[in-house]
C-alpha atoms as a PDB file:
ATOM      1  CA  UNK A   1     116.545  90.237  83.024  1.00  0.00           C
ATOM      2  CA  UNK A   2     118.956  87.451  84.154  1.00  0.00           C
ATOM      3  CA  UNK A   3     122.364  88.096  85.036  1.00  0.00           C
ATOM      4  CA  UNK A   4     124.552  86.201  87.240  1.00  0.00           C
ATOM      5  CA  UNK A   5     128.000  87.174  88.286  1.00  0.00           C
ATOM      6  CA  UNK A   6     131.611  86.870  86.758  1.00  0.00           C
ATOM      7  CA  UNK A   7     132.424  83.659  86.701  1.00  0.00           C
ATOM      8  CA  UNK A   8     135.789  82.581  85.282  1.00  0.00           C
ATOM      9  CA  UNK A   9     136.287  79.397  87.163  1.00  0.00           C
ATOM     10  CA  UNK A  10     135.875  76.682  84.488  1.00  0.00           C
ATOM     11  CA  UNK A  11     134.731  74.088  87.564  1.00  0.00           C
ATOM     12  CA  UNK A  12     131.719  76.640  87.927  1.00  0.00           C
ATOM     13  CA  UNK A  13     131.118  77.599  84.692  1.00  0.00           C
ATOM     14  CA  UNK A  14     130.157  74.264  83.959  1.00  0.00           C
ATOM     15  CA  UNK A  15     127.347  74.163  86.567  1.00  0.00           C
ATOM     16  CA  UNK A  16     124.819  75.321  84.060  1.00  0.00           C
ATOM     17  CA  UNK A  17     123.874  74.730  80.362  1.00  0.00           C
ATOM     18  CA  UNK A  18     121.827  78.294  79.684  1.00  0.00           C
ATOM     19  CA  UNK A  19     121.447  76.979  76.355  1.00  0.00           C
ATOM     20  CA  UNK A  20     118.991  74.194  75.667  1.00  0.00           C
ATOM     21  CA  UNK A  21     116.423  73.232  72.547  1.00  0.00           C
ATOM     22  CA  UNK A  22     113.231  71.231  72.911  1.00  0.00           C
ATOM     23  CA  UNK A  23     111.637  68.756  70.584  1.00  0.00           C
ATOM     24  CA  UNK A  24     107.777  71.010  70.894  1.00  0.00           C
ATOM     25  CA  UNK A  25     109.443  74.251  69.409  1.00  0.00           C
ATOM     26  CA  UNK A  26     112.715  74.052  67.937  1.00  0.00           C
ATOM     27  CA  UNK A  27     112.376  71.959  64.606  1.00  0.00           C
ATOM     28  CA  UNK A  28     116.087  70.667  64.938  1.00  0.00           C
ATOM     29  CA  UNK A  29     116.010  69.584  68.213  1.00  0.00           C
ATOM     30  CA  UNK A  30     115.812  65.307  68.521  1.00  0.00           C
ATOM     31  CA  UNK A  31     112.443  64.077  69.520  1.00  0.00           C
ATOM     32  CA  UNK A  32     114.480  62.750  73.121  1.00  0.00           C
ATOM     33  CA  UNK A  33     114.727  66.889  73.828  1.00  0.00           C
ATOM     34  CA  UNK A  34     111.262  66.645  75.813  1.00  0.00           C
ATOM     35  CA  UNK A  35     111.039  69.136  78.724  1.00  0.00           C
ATOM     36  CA  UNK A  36     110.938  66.914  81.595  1.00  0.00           C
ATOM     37  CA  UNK A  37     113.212  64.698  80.444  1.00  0.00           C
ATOM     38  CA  UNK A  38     115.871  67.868  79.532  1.00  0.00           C
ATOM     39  CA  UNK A  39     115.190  68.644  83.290  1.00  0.00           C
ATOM     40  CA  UNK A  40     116.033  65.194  84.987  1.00  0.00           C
ATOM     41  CA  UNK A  41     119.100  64.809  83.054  1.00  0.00           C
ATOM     42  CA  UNK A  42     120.690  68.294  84.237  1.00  0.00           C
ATOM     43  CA  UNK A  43     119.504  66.704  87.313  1.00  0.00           C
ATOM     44  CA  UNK A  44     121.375  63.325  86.957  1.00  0.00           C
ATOM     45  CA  UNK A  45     124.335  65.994  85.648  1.00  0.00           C
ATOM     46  CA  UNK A  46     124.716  68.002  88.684  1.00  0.00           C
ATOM     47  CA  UNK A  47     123.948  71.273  86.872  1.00  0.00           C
ATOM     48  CA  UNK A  48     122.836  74.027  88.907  1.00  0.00           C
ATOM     49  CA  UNK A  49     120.892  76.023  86.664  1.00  0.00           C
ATOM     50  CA  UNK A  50     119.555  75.610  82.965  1.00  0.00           C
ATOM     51  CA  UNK A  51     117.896  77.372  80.399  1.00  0.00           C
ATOM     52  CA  UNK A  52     115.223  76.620  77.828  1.00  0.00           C
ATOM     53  CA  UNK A  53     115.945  78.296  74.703  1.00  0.00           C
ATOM     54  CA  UNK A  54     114.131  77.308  71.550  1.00  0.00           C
ATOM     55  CA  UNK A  55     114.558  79.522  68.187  1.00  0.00           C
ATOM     56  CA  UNK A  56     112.245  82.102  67.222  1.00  0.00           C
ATOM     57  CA  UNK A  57     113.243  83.629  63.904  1.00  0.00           C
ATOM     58  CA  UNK A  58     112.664  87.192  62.808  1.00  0.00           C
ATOM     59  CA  UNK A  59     109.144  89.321  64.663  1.00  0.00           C
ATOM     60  CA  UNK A  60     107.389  85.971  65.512  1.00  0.00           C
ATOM     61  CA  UNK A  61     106.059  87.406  68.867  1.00  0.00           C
ATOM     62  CA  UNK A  62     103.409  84.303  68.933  1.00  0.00           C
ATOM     63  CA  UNK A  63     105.759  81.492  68.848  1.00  0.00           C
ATOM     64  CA  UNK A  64     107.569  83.402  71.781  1.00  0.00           C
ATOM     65  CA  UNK A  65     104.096  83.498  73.839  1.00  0.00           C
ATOM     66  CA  UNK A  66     103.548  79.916  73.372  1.00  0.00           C
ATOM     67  CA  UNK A  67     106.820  78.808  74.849  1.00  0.00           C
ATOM     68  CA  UNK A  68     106.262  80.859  77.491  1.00  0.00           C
ATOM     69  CA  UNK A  69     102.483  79.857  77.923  1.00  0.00           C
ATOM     70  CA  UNK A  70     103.442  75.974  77.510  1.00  0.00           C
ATOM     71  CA  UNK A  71     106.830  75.716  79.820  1.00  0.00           C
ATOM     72  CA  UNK A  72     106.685  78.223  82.909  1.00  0.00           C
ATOM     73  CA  UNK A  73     103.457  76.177  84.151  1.00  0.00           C
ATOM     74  CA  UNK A  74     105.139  72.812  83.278  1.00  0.00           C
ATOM     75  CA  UNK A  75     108.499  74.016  85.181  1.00  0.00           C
ATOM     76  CA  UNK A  76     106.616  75.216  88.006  1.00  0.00           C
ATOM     77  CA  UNK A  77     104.930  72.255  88.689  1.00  0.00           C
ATOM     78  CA  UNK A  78     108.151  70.308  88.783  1.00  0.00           C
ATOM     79  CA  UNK A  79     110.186  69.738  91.957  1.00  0.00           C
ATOM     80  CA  UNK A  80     113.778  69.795  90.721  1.00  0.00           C
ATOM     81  CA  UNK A  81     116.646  71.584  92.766  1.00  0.00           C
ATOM     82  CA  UNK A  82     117.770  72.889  89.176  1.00  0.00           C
ATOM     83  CA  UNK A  83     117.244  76.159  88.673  1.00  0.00           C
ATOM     84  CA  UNK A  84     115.257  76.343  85.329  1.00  0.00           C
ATOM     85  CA  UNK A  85     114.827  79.740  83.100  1.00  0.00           C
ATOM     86  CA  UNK A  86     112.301  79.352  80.057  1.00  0.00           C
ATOM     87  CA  UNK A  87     113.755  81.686  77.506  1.00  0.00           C
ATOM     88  CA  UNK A  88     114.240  81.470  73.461  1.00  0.00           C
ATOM     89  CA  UNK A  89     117.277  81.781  71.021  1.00  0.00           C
ATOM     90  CA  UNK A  90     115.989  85.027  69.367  1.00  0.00           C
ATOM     91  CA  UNK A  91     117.263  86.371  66.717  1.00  0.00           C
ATOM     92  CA  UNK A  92     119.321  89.769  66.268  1.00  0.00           C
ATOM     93  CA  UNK A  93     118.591  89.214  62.245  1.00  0.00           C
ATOM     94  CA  UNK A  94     120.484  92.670  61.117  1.00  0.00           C
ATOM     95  CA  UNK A  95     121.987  96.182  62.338  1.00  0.00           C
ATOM     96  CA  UNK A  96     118.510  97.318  62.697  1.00  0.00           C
ATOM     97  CA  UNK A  97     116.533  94.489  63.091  1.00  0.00           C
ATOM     98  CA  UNK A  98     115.757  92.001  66.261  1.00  0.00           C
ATOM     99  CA  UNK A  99     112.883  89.614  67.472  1.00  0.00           C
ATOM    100  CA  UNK A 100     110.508  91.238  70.098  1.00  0.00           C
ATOM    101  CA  UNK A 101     112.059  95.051  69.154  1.00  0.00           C
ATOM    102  CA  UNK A 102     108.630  96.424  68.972  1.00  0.00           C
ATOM    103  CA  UNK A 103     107.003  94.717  72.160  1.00  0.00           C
ATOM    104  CA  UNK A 104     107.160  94.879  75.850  1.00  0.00           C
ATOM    105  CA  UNK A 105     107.194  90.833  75.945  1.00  0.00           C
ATOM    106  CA  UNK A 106     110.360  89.259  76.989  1.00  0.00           C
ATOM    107  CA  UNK A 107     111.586  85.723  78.205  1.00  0.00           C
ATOM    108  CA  UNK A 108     113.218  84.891  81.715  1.00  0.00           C
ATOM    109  CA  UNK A 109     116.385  84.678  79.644  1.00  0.00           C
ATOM    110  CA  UNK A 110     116.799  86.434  76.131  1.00  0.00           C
ATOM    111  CA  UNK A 111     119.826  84.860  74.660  1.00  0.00           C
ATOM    112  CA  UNK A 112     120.159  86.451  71.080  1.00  0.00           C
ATOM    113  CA  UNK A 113     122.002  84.843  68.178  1.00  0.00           C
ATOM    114  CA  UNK A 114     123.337  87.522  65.721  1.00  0.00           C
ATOM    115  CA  UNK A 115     125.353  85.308  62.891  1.00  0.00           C
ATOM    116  CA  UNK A 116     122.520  82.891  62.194  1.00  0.00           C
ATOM    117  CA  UNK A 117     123.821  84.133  58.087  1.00  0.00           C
ATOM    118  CA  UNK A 118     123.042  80.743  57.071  1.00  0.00           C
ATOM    119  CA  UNK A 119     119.322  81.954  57.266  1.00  0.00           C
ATOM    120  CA  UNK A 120     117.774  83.474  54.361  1.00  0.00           C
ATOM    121  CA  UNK A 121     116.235  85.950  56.168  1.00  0.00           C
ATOM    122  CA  UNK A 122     119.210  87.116  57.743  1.00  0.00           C
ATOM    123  CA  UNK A 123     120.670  90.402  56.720  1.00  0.00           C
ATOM    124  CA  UNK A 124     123.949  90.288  54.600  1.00  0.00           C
ATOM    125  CA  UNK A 125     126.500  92.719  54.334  1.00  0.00           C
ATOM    126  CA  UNK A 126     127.584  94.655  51.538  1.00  0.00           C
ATOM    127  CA  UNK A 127     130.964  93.171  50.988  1.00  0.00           C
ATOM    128  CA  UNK A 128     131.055  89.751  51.611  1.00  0.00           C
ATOM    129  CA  UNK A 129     134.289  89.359  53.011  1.00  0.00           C
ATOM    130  CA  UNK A 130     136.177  88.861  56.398  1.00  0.00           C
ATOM    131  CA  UNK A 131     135.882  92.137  56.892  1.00  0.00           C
ATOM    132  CA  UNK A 132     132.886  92.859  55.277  1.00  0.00           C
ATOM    133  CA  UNK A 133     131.092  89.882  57.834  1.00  0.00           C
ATOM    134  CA  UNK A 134     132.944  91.316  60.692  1.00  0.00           C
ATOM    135  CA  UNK A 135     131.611  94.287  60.247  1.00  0.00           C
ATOM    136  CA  UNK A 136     128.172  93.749  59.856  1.00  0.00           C
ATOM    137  CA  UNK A 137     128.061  91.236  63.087  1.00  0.00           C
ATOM    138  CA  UNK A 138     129.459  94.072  65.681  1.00  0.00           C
ATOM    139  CA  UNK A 139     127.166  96.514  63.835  1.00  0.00           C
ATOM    140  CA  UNK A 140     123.843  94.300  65.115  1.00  0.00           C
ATOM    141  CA  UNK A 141     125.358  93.315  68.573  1.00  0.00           C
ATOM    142  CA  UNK A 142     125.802  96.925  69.258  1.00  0.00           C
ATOM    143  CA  UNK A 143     122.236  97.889  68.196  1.00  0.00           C
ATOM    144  CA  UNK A 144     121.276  94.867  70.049  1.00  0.00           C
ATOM    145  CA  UNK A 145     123.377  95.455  73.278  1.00  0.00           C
ATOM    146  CA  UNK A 146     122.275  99.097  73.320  1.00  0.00           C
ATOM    147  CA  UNK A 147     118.237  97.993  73.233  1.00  0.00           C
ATOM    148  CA  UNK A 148     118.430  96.779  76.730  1.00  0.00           C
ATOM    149  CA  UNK A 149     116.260  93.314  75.561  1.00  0.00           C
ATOM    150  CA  UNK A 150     119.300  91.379  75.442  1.00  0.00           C
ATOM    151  CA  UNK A 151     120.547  89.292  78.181  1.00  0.00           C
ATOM    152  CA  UNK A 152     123.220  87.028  76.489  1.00  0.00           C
ATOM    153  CA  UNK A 153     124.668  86.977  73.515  1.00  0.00           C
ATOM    154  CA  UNK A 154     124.400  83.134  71.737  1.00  0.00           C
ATOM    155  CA  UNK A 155     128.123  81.405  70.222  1.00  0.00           C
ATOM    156  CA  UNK A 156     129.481  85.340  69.446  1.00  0.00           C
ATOM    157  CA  UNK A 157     131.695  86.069  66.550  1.00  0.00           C
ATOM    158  CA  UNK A 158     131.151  82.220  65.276  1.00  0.00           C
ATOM    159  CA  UNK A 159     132.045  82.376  62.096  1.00  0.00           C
ATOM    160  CA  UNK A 160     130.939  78.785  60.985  1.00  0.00           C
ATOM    161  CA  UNK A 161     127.440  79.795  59.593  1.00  0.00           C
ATOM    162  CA  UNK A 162     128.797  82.264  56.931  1.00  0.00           C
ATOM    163  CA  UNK A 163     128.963  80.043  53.577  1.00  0.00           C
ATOM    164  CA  UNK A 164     132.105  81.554  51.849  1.00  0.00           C
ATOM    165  CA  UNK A 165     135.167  80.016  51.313  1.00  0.00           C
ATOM    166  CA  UNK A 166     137.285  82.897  52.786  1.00  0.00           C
ATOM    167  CA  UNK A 167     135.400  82.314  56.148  1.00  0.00           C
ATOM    168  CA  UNK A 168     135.545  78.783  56.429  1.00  0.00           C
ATOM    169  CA  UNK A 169     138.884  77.757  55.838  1.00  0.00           C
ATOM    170  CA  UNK A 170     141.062  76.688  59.491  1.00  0.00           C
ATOM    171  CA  UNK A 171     142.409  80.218  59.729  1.00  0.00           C
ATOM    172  CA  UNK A 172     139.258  81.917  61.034  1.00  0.00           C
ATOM    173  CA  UNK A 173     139.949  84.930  59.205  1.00  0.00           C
ATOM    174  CA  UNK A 174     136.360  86.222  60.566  1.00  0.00           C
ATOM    175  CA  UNK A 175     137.037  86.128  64.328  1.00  0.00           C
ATOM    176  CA  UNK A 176     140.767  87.383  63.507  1.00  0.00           C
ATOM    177  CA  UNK A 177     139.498  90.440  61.812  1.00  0.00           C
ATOM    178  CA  UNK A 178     138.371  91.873  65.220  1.00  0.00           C
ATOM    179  CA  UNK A 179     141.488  93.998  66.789  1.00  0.00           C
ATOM    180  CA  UNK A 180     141.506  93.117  70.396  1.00  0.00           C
ATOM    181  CA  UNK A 181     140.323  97.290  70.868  1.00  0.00           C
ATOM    182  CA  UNK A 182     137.450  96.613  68.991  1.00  0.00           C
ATOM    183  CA  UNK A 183     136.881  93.511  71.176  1.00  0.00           C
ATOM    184  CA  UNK A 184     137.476  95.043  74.517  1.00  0.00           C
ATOM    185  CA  UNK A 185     135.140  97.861  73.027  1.00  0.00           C
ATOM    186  CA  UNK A 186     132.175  95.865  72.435  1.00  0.00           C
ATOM    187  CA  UNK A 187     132.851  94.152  75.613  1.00  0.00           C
ATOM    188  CA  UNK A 188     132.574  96.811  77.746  1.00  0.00           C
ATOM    189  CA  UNK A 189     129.572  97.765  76.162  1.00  0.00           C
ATOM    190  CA  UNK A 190     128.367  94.632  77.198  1.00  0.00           C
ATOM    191  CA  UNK A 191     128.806  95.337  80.831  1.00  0.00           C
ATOM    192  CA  UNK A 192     127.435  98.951  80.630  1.00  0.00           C
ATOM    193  CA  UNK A 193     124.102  97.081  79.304  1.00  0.00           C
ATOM    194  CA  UNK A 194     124.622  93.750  81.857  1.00  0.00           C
ATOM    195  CA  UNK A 195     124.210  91.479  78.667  1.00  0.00           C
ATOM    196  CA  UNK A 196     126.586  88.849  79.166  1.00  0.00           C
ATOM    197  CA  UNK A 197     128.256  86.791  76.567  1.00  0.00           C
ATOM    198  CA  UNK A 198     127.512  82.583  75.248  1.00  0.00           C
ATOM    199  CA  UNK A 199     131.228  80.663  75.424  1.00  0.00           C
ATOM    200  CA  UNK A 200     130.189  77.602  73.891  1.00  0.00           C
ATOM    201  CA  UNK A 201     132.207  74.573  72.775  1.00  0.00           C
ATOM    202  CA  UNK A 202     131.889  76.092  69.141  1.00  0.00           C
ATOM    203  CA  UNK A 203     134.244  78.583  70.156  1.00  0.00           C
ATOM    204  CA  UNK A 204     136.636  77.443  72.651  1.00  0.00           C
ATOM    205  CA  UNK A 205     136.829  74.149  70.309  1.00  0.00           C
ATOM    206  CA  UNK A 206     136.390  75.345  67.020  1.00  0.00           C
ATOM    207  CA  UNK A 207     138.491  78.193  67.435  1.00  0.00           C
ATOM    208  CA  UNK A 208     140.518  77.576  70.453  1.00  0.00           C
ATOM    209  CA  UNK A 209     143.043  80.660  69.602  1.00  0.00           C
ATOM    210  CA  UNK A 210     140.224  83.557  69.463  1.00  0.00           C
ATOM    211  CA  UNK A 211     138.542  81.908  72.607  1.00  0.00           C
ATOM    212  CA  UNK A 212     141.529  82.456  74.376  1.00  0.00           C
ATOM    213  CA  UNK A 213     142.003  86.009  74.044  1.00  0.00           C
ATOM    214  CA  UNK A 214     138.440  86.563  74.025  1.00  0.00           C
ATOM    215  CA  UNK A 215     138.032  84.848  77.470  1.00  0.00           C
ATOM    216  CA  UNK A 216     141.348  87.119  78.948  1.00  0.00           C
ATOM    217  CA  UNK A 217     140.025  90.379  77.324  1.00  0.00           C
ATOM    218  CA  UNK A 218     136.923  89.581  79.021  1.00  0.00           C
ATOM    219  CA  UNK A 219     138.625  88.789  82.486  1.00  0.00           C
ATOM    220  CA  UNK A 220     140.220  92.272  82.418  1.00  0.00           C
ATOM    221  CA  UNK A 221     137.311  93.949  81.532  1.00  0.00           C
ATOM    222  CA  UNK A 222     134.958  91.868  83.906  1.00  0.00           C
ATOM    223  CA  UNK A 223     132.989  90.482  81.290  1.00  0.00           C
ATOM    224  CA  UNK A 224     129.825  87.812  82.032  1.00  0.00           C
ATOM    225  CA  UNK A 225     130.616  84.703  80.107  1.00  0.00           C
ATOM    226  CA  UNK A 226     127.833  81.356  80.445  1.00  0.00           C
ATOM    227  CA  UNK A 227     127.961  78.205  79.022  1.00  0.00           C
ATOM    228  CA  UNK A 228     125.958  76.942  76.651  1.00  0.00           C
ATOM    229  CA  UNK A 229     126.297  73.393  74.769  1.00  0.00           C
ATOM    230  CA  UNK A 230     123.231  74.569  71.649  1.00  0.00           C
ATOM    231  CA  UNK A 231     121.827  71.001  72.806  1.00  0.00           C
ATOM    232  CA  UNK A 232     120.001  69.337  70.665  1.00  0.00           C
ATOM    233  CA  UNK A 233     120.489  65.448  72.136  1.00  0.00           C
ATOM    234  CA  UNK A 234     120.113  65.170  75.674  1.00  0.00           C
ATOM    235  CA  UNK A 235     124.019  63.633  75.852  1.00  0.00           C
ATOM    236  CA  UNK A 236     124.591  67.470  75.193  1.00  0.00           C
ATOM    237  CA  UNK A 237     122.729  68.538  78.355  1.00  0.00           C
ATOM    238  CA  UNK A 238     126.472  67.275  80.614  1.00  0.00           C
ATOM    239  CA  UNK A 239     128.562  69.906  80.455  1.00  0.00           C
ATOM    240  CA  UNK A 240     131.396  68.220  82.434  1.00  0.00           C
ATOM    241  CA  UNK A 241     133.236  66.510  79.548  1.00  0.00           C
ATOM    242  CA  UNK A 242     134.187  70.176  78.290  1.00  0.00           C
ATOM    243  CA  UNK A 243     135.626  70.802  81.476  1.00  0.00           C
ATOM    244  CA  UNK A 244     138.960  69.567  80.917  1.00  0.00           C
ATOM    245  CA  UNK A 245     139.175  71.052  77.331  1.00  0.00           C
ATOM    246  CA  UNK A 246     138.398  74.584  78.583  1.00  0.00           C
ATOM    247  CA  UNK A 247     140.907  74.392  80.997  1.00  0.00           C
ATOM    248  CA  UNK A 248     143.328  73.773  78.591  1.00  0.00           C
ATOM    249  CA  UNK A 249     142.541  75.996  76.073  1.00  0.00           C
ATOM    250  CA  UNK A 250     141.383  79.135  78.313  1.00  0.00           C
ATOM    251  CA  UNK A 251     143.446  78.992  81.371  1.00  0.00           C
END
């Protein structure tokens, strides 16, 4: 499992990019999202550590094997002074229900996304409300967090991938359904199970006024936060032209 410590300086917070997709295994990545050349631009970048982390939807155990079998020998026989983790986006796909739950096989960073709803796979829940979504998201990140197999959570409590007009209007009302007790709950939880939470640009810009109290809840619980642009062009790999957005909006 990877875990690094609390870091809520945004100057070193932006020293890695922990989540990265490649042209070989994530079908939405660019064709420029080629390993090596992912590598030398975090290189060019400054960043001190990366992460590899393509999608793997639902119990596909094999797709997870052949990242693993096709980019730990190709990082290895790099030099780089980046630090490089070969992991997946995996997919916590319902209250019950996550990739590699029935396996011993993991990734040198499992970063789990658990509102991919825009899949029609994913599991929906009964109401299909605010409330109803809210719900049904903290339900699988518990289930998740408790499993152990989880070492960050990918954009959390996003709320941009459920396709109802009560949820995507500027309000948010998904993210401002969550009381901040039931955050610091499910925070906490976090840290009992050293999983440590995604605090991409899709929240802190896309919802600048639940990133904020989700980044101070987490300071005074000692939350894990990372950063992680999604990239899919390698102009996404730089994280430093966040920097001075993040400092606005979480400090």
């Amino acid at each position: 499992m990877y875990l690094h410590e609390a870091i809520y300086d945004i100057d070193e917070l932006m020293r890695e990019n922990l989540h990265i997709h490649t042209n070989l295994f994530s079908g939405c990545a660019k064709p420029e999202m080629v390993f090596a050349d992912i590598v030398r631009t975090a290189e060019k970048a400054g960043l001190a550590r990366i992460a590899v982390t393509d999608h793997v939807q639902e119990y596909d155990v094999e797709h997870v094997r052949n990242i693993l079998k096709t980019y730990i020998p190709a990082r290895d026989a790099m030099q780089t002074d980046v630090k490089v983790y070969v992991g997946a986006e995996l997919s916590a796909f319902d209250t019950d229900k996550f990739t590699l739950q029935h396996t011993d096989l993991t990734t040198e960073f499992n970063l789990y996304a658990a509102n991919h709803y825009h899949v029609s796979s994913w599991g929906q829940p009964a109401e299909r409300t605010a409330v109803g979504y809210k719900e049904h998201n903290k339900k699988a990140m518990e289930f998740l967090i408790r499993s152990g197999k989880c070492d960050c959570i990918a954009h959390p409590f996003v709320d941009s991938y459920v396709k109802i007009d009560e949820i995507r209007n500027p309000e948010h009302p998904m993210t401002a359904a969550w009381t901040d007790n039931e955050l610091g709950d499910i925070l906490c939880l976090a840290k009992e199970y050293a999983v440590m939470w995604e605090l991409p640009p899709k929240i802190v810009e896309g919802d600048p006024v639940f990133a904020k109290r989700l980044f101070n809840i987490g300071k005074e619980v000692g939350s894990v936060f990372t950063m992680g642009t999604d990239a899919h062009w390698l102009v996404n790999i730089d994280t430093a032209r966040f920097t001075e957005i993040y400092k606005k909006i979480l400090t």
